[in-house]
Protein backbone atom coordinates (compact mmCIF):
# COMPACT_ATOMS: atom_id res chain seq x y z
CA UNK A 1 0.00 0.00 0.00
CA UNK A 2 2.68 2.30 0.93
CA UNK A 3 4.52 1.87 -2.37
CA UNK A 4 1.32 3.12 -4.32
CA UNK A 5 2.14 6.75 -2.84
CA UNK A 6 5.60 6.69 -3.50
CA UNK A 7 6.72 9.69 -5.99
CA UNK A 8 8.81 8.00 -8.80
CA UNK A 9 11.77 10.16 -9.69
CA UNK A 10 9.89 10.46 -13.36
CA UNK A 11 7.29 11.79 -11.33
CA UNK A 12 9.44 13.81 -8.99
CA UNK A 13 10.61 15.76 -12.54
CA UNK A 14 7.12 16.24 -13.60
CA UNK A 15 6.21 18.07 -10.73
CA UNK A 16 9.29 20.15 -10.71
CA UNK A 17 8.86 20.96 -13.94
CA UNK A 18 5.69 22.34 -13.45
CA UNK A 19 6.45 24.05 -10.43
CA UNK A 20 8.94 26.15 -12.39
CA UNK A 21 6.50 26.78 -14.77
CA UNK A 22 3.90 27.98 -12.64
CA UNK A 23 6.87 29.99 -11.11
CA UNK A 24 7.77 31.57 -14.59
CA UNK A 25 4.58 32.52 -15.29
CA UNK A 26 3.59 34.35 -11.15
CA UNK A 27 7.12 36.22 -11.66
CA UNK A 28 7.22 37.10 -15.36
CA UNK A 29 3.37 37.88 -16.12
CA UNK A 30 1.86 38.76 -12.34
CA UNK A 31 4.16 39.93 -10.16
CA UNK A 32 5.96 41.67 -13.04
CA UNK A 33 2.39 43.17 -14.26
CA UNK A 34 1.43 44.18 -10.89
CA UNK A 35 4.82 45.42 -9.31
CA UNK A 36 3.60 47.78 -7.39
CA UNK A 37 1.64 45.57 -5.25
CA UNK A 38 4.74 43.04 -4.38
CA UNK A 39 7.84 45.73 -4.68
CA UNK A 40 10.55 43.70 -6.63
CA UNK A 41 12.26 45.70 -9.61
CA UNK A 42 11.07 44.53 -12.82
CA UNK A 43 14.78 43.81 -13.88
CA UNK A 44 14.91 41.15 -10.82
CA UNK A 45 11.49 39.58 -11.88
CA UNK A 46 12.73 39.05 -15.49
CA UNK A 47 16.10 37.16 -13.96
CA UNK A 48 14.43 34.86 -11.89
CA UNK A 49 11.62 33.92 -14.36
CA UNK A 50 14.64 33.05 -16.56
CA UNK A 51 16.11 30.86 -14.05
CA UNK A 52 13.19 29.47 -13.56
CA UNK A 53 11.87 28.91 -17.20
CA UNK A 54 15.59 27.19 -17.22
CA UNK A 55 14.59 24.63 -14.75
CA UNK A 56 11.83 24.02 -16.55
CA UNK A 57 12.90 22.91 -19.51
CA UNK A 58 15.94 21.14 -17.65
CA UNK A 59 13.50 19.63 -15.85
CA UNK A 60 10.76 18.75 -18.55
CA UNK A 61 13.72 17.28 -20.75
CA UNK A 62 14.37 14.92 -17.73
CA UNK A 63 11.16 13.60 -17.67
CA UNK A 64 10.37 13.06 -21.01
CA UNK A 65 13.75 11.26 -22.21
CA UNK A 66 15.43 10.28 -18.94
CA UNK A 67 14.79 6.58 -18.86
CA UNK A 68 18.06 5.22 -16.42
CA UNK A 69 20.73 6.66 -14.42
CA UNK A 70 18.35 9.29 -13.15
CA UNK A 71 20.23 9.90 -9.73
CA UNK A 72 22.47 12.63 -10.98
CA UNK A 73 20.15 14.65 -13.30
CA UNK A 74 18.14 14.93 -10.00
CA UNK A 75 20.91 15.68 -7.80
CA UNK A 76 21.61 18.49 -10.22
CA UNK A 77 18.02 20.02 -9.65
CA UNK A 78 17.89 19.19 -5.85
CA UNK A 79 21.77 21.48 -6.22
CA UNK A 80 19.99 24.30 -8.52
CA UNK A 81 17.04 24.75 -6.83
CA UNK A 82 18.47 25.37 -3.66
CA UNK A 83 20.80 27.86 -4.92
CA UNK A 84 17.91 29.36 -6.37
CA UNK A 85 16.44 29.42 -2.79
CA UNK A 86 19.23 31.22 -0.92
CA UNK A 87 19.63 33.50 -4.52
CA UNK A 88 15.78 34.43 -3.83
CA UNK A 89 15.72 34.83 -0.08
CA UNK A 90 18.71 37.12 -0.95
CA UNK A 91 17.28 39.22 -2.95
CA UNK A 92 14.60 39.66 -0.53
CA UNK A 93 16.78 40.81 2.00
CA UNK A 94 18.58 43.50 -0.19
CA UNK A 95 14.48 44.31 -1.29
CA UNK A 96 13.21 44.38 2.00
CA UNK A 97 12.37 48.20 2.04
CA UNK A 98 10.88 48.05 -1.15
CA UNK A 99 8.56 44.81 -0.89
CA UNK A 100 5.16 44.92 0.41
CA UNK A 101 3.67 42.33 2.83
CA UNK A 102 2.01 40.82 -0.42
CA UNK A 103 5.65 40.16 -2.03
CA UNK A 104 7.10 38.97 0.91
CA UNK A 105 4.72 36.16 1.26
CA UNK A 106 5.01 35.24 -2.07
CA UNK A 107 8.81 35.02 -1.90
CA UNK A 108 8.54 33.23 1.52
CA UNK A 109 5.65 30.43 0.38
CA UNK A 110 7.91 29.88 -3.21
CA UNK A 111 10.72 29.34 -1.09
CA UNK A 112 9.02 27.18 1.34
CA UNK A 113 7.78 24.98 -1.32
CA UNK A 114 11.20 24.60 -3.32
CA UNK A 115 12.73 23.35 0.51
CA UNK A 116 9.97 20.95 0.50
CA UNK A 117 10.12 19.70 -2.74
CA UNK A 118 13.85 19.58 -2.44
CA UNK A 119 13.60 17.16 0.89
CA UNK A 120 11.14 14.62 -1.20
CA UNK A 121 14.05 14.71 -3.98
CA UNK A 122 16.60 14.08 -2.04
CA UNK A 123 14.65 11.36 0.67
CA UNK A 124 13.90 10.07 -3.02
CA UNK A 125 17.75 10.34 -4.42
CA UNK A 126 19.04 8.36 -1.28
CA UNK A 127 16.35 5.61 -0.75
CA UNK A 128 15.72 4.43 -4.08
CA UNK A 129 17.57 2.03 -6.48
CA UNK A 130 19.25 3.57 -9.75
């Protein structure tokens, strides 16, 4: 019963591909659009959609070729995303004065969900056979 739950690592790229995605499109198209209601420069937006449009197609391309040795193509993603974590939270610390309380949870809840996506991967990396 318990296996029937477990995330496959083909699944574990789906989702992150989507997650960037979804990420790509909040900070490109509605954050960017509506800047004055979450405080981060435009410029900043259009950087980190492009990192994360990046991870998506890294992370699409995974799932839709990637048929073996799938341990290190997700230990690079578990190693990009959080760099792109501690890149974010730092930008929200140099942005502080400039973010509302609006951008700030949106920065904190992406974050939170990269960590906790990131912790599946990497339970995932070191408990399952290549």
């Amino acid at each position: 019963m318990k296996e029937r739950f477990a995330i496959t690592p083909k699944k574990l790229f789906l989702i992150d591909c989507l997650g960037a995605l979804l990420s790509t499109f909040f900070l490109f198209v509605v954050l960017k659009g509506f800047e004055e209601y979450f405080g981060m420069p435009k410029d900043v937006l259009n950087y980190l959609a492009a990192i994360a449009f990046a991870f998506f197609l890294y992370s699409f391309t995974c799932y839709y070729f990637l048929k073996q040795n799938w341990k290190i193509f997700l230990s690079i993603i578990i190693s990009v995303n959080l760099l792109y974590t501690l890149l974010t939270l730092s930008l929200v610390i140099y942005h502080l004065k400039s973010l509302t309380p609006l951008g700030i949870t949106y920065f904190v809840v992406e974050m939170i969900l990269v960590v906790g996506l990131v912790s599946i991967e990497i339970r995932t990396v070191m408990t399952h056979p290549n």
